[in-house]
Protein backbone atom coordinates (compact mmCIF):
# COMPACT_ATOMS: atom_id res chain seq x y z
CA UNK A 1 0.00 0.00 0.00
CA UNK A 2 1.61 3.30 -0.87
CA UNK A 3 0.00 5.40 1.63
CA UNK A 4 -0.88 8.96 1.50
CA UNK A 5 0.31 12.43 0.06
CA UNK A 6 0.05 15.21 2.78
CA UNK A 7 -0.29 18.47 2.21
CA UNK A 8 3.49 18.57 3.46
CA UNK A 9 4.94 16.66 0.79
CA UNK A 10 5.17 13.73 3.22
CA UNK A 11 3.75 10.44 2.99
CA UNK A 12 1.07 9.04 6.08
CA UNK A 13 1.28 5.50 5.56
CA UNK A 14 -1.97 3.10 5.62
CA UNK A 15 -1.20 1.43 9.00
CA UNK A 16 -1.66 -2.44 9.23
CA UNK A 17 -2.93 -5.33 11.16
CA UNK A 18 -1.74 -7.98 13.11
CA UNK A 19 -3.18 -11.17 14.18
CA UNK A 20 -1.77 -14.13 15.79
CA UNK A 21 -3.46 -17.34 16.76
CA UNK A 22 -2.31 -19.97 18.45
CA UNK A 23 0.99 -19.46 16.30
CA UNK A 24 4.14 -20.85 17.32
CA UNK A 25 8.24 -21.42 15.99
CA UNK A 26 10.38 -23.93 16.71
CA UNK A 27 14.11 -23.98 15.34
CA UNK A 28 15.19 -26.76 13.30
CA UNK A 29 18.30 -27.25 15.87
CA UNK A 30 16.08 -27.18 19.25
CA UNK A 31 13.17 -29.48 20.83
CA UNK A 32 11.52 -26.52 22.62
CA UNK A 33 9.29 -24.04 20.99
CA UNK A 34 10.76 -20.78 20.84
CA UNK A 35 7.15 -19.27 20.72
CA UNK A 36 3.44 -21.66 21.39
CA UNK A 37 0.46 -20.94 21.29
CA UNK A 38 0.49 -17.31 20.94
CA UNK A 39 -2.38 -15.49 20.58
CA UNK A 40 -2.72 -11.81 20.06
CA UNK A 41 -4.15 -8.85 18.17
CA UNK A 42 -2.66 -5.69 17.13
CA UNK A 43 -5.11 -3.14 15.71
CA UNK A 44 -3.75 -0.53 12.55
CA UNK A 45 -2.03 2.51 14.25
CA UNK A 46 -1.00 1.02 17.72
CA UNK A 47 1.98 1.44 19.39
CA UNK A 48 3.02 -1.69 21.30
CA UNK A 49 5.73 -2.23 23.70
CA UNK A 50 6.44 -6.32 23.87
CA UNK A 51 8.11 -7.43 26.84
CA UNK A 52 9.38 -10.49 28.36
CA UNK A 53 12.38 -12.23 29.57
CA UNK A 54 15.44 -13.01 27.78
CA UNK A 55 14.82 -16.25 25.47
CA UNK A 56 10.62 -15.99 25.88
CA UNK A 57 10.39 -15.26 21.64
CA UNK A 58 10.51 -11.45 21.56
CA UNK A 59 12.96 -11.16 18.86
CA UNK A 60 11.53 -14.32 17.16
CA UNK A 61 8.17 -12.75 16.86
CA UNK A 62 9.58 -9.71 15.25
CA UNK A 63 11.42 -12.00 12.70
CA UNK A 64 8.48 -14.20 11.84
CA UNK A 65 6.42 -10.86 11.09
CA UNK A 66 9.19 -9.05 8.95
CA UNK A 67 9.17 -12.56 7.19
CA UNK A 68 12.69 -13.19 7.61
CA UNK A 69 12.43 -16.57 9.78
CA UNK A 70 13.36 -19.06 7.05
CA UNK A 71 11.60 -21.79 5.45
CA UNK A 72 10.80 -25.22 6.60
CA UNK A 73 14.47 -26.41 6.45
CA UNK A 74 15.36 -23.73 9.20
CA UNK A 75 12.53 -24.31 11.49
CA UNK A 76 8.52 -25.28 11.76
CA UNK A 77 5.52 -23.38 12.85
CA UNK A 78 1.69 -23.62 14.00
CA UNK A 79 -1.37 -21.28 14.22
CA UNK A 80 -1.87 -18.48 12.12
CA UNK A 81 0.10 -14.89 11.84
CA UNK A 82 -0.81 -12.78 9.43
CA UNK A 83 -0.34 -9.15 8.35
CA UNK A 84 -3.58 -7.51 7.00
CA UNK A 85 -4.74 -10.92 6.77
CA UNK A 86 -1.95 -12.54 4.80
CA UNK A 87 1.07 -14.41 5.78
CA UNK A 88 4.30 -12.15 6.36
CA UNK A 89 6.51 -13.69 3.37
CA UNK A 90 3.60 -12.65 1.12
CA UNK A 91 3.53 -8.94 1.92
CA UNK A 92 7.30 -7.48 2.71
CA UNK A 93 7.58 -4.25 2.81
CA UNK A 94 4.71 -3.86 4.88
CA UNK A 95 6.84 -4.61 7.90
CA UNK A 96 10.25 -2.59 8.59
CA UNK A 97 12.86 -3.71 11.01
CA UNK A 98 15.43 -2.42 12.73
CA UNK A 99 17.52 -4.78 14.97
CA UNK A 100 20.22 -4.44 17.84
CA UNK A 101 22.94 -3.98 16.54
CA UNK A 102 23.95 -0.68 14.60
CA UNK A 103 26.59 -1.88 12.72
CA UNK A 104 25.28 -4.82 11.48
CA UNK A 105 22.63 -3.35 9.31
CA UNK A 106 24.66 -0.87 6.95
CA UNK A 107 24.59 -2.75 3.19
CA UNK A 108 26.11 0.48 1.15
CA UNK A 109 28.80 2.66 1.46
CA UNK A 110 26.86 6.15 1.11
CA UNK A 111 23.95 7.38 3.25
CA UNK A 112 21.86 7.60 0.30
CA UNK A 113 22.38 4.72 -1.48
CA UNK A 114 21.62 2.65 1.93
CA UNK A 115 18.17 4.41 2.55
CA UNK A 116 17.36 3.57 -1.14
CA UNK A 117 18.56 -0.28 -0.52
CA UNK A 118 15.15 -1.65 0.55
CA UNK A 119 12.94 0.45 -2.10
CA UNK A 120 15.58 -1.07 -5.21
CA UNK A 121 14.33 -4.68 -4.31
CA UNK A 122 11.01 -3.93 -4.12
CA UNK A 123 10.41 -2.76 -7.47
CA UNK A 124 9.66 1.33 -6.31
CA UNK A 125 10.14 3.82 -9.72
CA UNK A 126 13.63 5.26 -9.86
CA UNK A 127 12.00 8.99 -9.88
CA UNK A 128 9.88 7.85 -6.46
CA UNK A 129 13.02 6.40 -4.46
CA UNK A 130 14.71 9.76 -4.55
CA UNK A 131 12.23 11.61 -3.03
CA UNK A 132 11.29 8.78 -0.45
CA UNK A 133 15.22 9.11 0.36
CA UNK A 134 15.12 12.72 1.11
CA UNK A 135 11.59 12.23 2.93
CA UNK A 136 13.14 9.53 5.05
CA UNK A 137 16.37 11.33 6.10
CA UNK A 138 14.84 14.08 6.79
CA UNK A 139 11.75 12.84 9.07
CA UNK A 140 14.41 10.47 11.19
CA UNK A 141 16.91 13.82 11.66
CA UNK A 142 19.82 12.18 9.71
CA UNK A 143 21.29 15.68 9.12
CA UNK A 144 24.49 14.41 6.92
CA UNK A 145 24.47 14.64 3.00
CA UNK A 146 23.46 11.68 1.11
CA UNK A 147 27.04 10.59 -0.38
CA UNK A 148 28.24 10.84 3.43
CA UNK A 149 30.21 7.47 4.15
CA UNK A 150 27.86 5.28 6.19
CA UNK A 151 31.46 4.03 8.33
CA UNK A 152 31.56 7.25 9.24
CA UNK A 153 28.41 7.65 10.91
CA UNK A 154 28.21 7.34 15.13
CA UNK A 155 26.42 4.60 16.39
CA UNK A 156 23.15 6.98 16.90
CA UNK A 157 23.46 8.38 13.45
CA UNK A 158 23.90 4.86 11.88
CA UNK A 159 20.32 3.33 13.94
CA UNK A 160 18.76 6.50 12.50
CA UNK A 161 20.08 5.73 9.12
CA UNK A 162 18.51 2.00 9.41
CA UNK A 163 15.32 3.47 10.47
CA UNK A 164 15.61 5.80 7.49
CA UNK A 165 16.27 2.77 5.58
CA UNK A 166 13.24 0.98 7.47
CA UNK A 167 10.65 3.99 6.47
CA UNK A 168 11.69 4.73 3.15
CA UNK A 169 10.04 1.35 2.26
CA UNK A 170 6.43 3.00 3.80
CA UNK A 171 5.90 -0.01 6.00
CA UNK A 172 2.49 -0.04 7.54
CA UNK A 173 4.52 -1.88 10.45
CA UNK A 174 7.47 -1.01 12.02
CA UNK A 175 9.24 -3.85 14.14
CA UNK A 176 12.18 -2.46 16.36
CA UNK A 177 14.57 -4.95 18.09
CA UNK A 178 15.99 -3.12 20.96
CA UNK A 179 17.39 -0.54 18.82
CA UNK A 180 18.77 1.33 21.17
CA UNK A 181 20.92 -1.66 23.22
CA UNK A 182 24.42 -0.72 22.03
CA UNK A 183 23.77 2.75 22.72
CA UNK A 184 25.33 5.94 24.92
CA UNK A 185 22.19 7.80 26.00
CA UNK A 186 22.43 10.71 23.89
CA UNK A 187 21.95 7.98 21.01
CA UNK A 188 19.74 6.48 22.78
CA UNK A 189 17.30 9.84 23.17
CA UNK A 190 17.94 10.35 19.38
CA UNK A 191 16.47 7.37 17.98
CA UNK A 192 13.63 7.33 20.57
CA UNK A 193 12.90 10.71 19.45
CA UNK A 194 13.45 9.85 15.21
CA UNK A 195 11.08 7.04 15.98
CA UNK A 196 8.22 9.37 17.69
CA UNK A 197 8.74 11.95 14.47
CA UNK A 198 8.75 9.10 12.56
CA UNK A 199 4.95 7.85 13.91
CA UNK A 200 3.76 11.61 13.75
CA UNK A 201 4.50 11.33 10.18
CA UNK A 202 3.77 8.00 9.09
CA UNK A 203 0.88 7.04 11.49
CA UNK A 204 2.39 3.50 11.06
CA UNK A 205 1.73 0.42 13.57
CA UNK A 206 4.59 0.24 16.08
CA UNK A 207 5.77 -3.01 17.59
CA UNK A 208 9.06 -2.21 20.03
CA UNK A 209 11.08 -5.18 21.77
CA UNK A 210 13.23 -3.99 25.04
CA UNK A 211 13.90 -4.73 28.38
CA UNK A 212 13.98 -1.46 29.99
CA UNK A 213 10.76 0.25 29.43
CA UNK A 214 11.39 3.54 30.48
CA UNK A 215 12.55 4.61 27.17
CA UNK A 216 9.89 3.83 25.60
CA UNK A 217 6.72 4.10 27.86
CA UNK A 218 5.90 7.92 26.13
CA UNK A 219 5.55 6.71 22.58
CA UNK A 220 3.48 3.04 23.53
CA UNK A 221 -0.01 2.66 24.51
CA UNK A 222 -0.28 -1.13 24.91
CA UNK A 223 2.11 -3.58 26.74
CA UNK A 224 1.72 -6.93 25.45
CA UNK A 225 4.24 -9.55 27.89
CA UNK A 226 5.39 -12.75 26.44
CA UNK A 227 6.51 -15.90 28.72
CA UNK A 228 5.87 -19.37 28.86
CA UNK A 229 6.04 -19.48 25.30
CA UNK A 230 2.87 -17.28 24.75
CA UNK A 231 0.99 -14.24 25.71
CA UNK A 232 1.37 -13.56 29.84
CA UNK A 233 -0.02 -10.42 29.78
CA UNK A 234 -1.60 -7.78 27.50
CA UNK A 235 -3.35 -3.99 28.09
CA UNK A 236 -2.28 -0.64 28.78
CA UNK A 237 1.21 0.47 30.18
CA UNK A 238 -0.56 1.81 33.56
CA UNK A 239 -2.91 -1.83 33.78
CA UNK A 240 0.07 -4.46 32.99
CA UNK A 241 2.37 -2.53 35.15
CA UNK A 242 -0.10 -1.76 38.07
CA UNK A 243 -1.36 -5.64 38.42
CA UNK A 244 1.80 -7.05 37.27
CA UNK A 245 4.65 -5.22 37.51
CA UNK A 246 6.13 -7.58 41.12
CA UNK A 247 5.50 -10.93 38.80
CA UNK A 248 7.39 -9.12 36.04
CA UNK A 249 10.13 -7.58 37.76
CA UNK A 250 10.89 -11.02 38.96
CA UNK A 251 10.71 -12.60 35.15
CA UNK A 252 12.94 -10.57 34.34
CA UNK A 253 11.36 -7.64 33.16
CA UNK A 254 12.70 -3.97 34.48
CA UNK A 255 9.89 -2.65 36.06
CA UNK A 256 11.07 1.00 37.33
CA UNK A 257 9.75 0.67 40.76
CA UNK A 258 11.41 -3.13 41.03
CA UNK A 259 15.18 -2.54 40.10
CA UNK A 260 17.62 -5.75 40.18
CA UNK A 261 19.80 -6.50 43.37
CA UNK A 262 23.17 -5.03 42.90
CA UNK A 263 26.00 -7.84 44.18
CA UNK A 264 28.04 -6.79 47.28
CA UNK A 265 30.81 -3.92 47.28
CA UNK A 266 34.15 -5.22 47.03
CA UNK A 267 35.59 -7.37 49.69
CA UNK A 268 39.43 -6.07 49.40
CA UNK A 269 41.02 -3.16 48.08
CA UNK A 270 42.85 -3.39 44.48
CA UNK A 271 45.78 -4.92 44.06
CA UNK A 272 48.33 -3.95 41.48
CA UNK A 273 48.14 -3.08 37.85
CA UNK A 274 47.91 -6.70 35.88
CA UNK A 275 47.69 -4.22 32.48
CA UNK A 276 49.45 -0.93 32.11
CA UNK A 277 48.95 1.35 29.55
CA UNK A 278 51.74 4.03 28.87
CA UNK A 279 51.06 7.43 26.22
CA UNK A 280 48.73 4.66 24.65
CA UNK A 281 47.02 5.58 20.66
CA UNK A 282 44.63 3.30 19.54
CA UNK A 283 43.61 2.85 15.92
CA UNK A 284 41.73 0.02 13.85
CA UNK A 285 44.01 1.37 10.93
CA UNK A 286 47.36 1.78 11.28
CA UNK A 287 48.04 5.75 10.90
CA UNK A 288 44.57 6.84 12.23
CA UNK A 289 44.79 6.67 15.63
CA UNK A 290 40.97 7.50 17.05
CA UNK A 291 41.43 7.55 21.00
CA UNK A 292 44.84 8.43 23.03
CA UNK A 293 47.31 9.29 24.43
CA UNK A 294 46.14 7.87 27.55
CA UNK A 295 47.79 6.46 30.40
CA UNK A 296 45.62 3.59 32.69
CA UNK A 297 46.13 0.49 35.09
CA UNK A 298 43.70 -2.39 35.26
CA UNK A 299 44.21 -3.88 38.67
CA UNK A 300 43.57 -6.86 40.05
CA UNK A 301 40.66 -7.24 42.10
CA UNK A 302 38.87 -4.24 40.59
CA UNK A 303 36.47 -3.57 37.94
CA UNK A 304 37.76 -0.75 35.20
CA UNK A 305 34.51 0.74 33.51
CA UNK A 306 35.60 2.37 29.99
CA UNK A 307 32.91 4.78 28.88
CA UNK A 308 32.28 7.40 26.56
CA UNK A 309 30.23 8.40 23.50
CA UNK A 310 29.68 5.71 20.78
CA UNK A 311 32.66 6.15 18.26
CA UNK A 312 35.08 7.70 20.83
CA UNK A 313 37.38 4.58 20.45
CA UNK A 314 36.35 2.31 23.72
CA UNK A 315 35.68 -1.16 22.07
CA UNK A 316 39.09 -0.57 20.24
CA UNK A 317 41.01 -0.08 23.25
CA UNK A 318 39.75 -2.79 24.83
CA UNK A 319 40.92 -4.78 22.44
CA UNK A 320 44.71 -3.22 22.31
CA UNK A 321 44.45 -3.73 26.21
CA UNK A 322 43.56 -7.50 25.27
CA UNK A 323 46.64 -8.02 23.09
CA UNK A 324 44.18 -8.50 19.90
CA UNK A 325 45.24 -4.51 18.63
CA UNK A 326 48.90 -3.29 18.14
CA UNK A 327 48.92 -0.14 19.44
CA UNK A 328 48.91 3.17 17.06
CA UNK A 329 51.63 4.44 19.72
CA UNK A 330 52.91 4.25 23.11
CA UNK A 331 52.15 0.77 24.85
CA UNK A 332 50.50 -1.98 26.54
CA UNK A 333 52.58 -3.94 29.12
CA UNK A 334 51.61 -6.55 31.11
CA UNK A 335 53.06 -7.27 34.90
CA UNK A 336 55.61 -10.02 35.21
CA UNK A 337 52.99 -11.81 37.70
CA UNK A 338 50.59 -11.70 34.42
CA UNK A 339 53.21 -12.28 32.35
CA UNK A 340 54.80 -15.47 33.79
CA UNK A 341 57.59 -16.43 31.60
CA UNK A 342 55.54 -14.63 28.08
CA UNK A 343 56.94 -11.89 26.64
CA UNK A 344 55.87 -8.49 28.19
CA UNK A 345 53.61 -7.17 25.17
CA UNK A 346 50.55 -9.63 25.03
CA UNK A 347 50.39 -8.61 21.38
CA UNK A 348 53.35 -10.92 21.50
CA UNK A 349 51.55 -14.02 23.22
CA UNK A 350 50.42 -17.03 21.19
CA UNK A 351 46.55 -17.79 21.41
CA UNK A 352 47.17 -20.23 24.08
CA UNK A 353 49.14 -17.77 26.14
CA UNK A 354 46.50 -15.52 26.32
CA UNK A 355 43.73 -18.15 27.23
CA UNK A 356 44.77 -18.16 31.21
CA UNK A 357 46.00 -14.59 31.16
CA UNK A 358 43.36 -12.18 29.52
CA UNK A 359 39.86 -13.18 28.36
CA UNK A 360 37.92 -11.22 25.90
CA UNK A 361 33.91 -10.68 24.96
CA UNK A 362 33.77 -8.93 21.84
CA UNK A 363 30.89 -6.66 21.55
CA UNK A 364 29.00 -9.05 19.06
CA UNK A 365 28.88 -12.54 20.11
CA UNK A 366 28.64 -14.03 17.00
CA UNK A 367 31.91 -12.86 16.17
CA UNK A 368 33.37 -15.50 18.60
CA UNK A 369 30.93 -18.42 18.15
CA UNK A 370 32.84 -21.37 17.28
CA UNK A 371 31.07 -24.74 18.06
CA UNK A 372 27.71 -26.61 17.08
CA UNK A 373 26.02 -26.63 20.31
CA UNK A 374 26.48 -24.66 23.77
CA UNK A 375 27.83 -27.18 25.48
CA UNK A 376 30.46 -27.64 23.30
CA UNK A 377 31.32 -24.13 23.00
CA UNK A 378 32.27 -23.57 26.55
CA UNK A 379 34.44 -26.91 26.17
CA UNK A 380 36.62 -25.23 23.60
CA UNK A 381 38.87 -23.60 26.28
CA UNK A 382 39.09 -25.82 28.53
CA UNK A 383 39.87 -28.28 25.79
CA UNK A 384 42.49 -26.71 24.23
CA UNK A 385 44.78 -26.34 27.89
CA UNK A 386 44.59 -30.03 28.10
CA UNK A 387 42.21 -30.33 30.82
CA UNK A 388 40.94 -33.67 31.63
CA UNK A 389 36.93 -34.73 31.66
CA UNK A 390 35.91 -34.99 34.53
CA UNK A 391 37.45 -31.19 34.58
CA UNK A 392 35.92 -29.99 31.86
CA UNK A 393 32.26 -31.29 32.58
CA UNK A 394 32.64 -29.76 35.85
CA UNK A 395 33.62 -26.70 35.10
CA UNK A 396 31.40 -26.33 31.83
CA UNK A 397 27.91 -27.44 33.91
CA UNK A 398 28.87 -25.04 36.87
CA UNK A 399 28.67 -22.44 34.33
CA UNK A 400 25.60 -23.32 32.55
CA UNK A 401 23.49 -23.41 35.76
CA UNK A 402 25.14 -19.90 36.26
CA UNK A 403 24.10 -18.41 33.27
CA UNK A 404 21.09 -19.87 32.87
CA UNK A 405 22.03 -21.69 29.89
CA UNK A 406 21.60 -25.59 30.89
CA UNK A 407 18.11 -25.97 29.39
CA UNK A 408 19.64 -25.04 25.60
CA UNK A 409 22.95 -26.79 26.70
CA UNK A 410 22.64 -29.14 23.24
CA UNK A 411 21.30 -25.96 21.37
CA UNK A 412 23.20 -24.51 18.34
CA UNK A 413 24.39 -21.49 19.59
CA UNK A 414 23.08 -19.15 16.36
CA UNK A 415 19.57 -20.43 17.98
CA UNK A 416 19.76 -18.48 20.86
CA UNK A 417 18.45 -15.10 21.97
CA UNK A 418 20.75 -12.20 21.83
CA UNK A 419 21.13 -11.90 25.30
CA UNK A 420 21.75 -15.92 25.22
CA UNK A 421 24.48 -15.49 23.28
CA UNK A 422 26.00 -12.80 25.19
CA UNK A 423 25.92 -14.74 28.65
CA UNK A 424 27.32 -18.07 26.34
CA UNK A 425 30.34 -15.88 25.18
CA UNK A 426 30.53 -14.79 28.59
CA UNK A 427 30.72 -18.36 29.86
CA UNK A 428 33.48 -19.37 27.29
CA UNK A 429 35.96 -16.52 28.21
CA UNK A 430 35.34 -17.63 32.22
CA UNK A 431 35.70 -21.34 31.09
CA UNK A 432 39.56 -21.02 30.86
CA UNK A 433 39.73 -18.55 34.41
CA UNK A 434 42.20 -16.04 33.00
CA UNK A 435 43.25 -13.34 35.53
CA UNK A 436 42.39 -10.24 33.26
CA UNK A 437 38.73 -10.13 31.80
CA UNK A 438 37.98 -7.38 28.83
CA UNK A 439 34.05 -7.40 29.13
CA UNK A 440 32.55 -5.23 25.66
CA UNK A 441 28.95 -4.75 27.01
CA UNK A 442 28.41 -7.67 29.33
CA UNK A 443 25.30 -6.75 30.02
CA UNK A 444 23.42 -5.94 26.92
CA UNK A 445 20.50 -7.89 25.77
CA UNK A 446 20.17 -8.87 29.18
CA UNK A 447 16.70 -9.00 31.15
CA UNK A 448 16.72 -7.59 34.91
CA UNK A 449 17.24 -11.34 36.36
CA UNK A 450 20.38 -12.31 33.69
CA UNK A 451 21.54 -8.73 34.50
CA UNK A 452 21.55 -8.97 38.06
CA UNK A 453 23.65 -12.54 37.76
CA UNK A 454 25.67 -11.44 34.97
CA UNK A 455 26.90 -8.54 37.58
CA UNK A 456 26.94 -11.04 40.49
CA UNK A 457 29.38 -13.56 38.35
CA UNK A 458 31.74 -10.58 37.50
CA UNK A 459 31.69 -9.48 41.33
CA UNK A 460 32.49 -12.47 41.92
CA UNK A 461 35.71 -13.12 39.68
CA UNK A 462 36.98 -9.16 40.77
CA UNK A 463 36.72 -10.67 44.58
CA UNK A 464 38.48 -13.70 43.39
CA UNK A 465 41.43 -11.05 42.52
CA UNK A 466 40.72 -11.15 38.58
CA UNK A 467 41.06 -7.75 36.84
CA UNK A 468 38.11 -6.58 34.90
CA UNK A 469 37.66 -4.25 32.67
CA UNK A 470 34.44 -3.18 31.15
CA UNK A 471 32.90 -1.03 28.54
CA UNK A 472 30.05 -0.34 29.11
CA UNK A 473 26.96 2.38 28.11
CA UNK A 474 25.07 0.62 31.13
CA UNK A 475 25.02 3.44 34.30
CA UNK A 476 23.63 0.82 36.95
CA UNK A 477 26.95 -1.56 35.77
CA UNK A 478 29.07 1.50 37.49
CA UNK A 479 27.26 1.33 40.45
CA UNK A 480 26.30 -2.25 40.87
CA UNK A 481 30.02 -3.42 40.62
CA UNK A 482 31.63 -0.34 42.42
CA UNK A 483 33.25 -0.06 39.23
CA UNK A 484 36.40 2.43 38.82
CA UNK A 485 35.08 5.03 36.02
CA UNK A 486 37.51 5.98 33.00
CA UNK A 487 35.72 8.30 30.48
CA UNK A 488 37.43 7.98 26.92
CA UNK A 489 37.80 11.17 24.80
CA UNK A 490 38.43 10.70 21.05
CA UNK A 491 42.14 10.98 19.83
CA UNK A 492 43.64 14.44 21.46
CA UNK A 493 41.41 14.86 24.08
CA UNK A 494 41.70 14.50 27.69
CA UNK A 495 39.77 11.49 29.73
């Protein structure tokens, strides 16, 4: 459906339907439904907020309505969901999505040409994608010319330029996968805000998945819950909140007046710098150095938070301080009690080396997914320092019970949730017990009961005298791990 010419040269979209009955998914790879027996219906123009804990079919929902699931080879389903009465696959373009991840979703090189992506493949006139470009850029406030690189763009910038992307197709439904997770607030206020000018103008249907709800509780007038693999509960922000918001809070779901149980402060003072960093540049290419000079110790038995604005360098230096970067200048040294007989630099350690000493969780998990099923996954450390099996099995179902992760233990691991995936990679650095952890958002994806053990785990390893450092856009990590604060300016400035 094209929608409607305003006055205003912009275009109010003809906002759909959605019904589900009794509809369910189940991945090819996994006995348990990921969704059953859902049953739910969202009326043209409403806003809806979907909630529910990590794993209970959020994201899985979204994909079976943008029609993106796969076909029978990847999975089966039951029941009925249709868009404006017809199955997803059989309408696209009606639904727009925009997922987690900001990076991830950039296909072109230029602005423009990325906005006009969706619109190529689905037929729209060459004459009418221009001006939906321009219409889209300018109703999400992406205030950069259209040849502007899209690698240059901040991580705010580049959600706004997939929900550019998202609207230029005049979707009747727009589907938003925690969009703002990787986020620093101010890009987190930015694309809450491009989304509300975005409904203003489009009068589309809005369906939003997230854990925390208090971005989002202005723009939403329904709260639909899933658990249990179907609908838990379903009405208006104030009603689901009011007569359910105790039973939520402990599902999982961050209810403002029920916030998670922060572990308990420190039970030692830091020891001594494990890490050292001396007039340190940082650069993903050599000769542009984007953060630095800087000068920091990570310390055992204390938790190093690394935060700044999204783009100001902090996922790169946490991977110079994990010896995966050179550094653009100065160095990173590690203590001859971390050390042990390695070479001082661990750019200079072999893979094996670094296994006991310093752990790493990249910022996307599946960057570091490596084996079939979980299970197997946390057994690749472990495995490759020779331990024997009655060690490994001990140490690898002690650490699914911890994360929550026992009941998809023979899962594959692209099966899982996002924030399933993040607590696996999590699990899988810890397997192998190195003494220095380098955490890239720990927490994210994460609903209020994974976050509060996520927290309590890494407590736990800083009291066992590990170093950790984190990066992290999450304010309640500071607190809840008495975490030592180190704000990263971009290259030249001052932390």
């Amino acid at each position: 459906m094209p929608g409607i010419r305003r006055a205003d040269g912009g275009t109010r979209t003809t906002p759909a339907g959605v019904v589900a009955s009794g509809w369910g998914w189940r991945y090819a790879s996994r006995r348990a439904w990921a969704v059953a027996g859902a049953t739910l219906r969202i009326e043209p123009g409403e806003r809806v907020l979907l909630l529910g804990a990590s794993g209970s079919g959020k994201s899985t929902l979204l994909h079976a309505l943008a029609g993106v699931l796969g076909g029978d080879d990847e999975g089966e389903s039951t029941g009925i969901l249709t868009i404006d009465g017809r199955e997803p696959g059989d309408v696209r373009g009606r639904a727009g999505m925009v997922l987690q991840d900001p990076d991830s979703q950039a296909v072109m090189a230029r602005v423009g040409d990325d906005v006009a992506f969706g619109c190529e493949n689905l037929g729209v006139p060459r004459d009418e994608i221009a001006s939906r470009v321009r219409e889209s850029v300018r109703a999400v406030g992406l205030d950069v010319p259209l040849a502007h690189p899209t690698s240059a763009l901040s991580g705010g910038q580049k959600q706004r330029l997939a929900l550019a992307a998202a609207v230029a197709m005049r979707p009747g439904l727009l589907l938003l996968d925690e969009p703002t997770a990787n986020l620093d607030p101010a890009g987190t206020a930015e694309v809450r805000d491009a989304v509300a000018e975005v409904l203003e103008t489009t009068g589309a249907t809005l369906v939003v998945v997230e854990h925390r709800l208090d971005v989002w509780l202005p723009l939403v007038d329904r709260v639909i819950v899933l658990g249990g693999g179907g609908v838990l509960a379903d009405g208006s922000p104030a009603q689901v909140l009011g007569e359910h918001g105790r039973s939520l809070a402990a599902g999982g779901v961050w209810v403002p007046d029920f916030p998670p149980r922060h572990p308990a402060p420190p039970v030692r003072s830091p020891g001594g710098a494990l890490v050292r960093a001396d007039r340190l540049q940082v650069s993903r290419s050599r000769g542009r150095p984007i953060a630095g000079p800087l000068d920091l110790e990570v310390r055992e038995g204390e938790v190093l938070a690394i935060t700044g604005a999204n783009g100001a360098g902090k996922s790169t230096l946490g991977l110079t301080l994990a010896g995966l970067l050179r550094p653009e200048a100065g160095a990173v040294v590690a203590s001859p009690a971390l050390a042990a007989g390695a070479k001082g630099q661990p750019t200079r350690w072999s893979s094996r080396q670094l296994l006991t000493r310093i752990g790493t969780v990249l910022q996307d998990p599946e960057h570091q997914l490596l084996a079939t099923t979980v299970r197997r996954e946390l057994e690749v450390g472990p495995r490759a320092l020779g331990h024997d099996e009655v060690a490994v099995t001990a140490r690898v179902d002690d650490l699914l019970a911890r994360l929550r992760l026992d009941h998809v233990a023979d899962a594959n691991p692209y099966t899982l949730s996002g924030g399933e995936k993040r607590r696996l990679t999590v699990g899988a650095m810890l397997a192998t017990r190195p003494r220095v952890l380098v955490l890239d958002e720990p927490t994210f994806g994460q609903d209020a009961v994974t976050w509060r053990e996520m927290v309590a785990l890494i407590a736990d390893v800083r009291d066992d005298g590990a170093a950790v450092v984190v990066i992290t856009h999450d304010a309640d990590v500071l607190a809840a791990l008495h975490a030592r604060p180190y704000a990263l300016a971009p290259a030249g400035g001052a932390s």
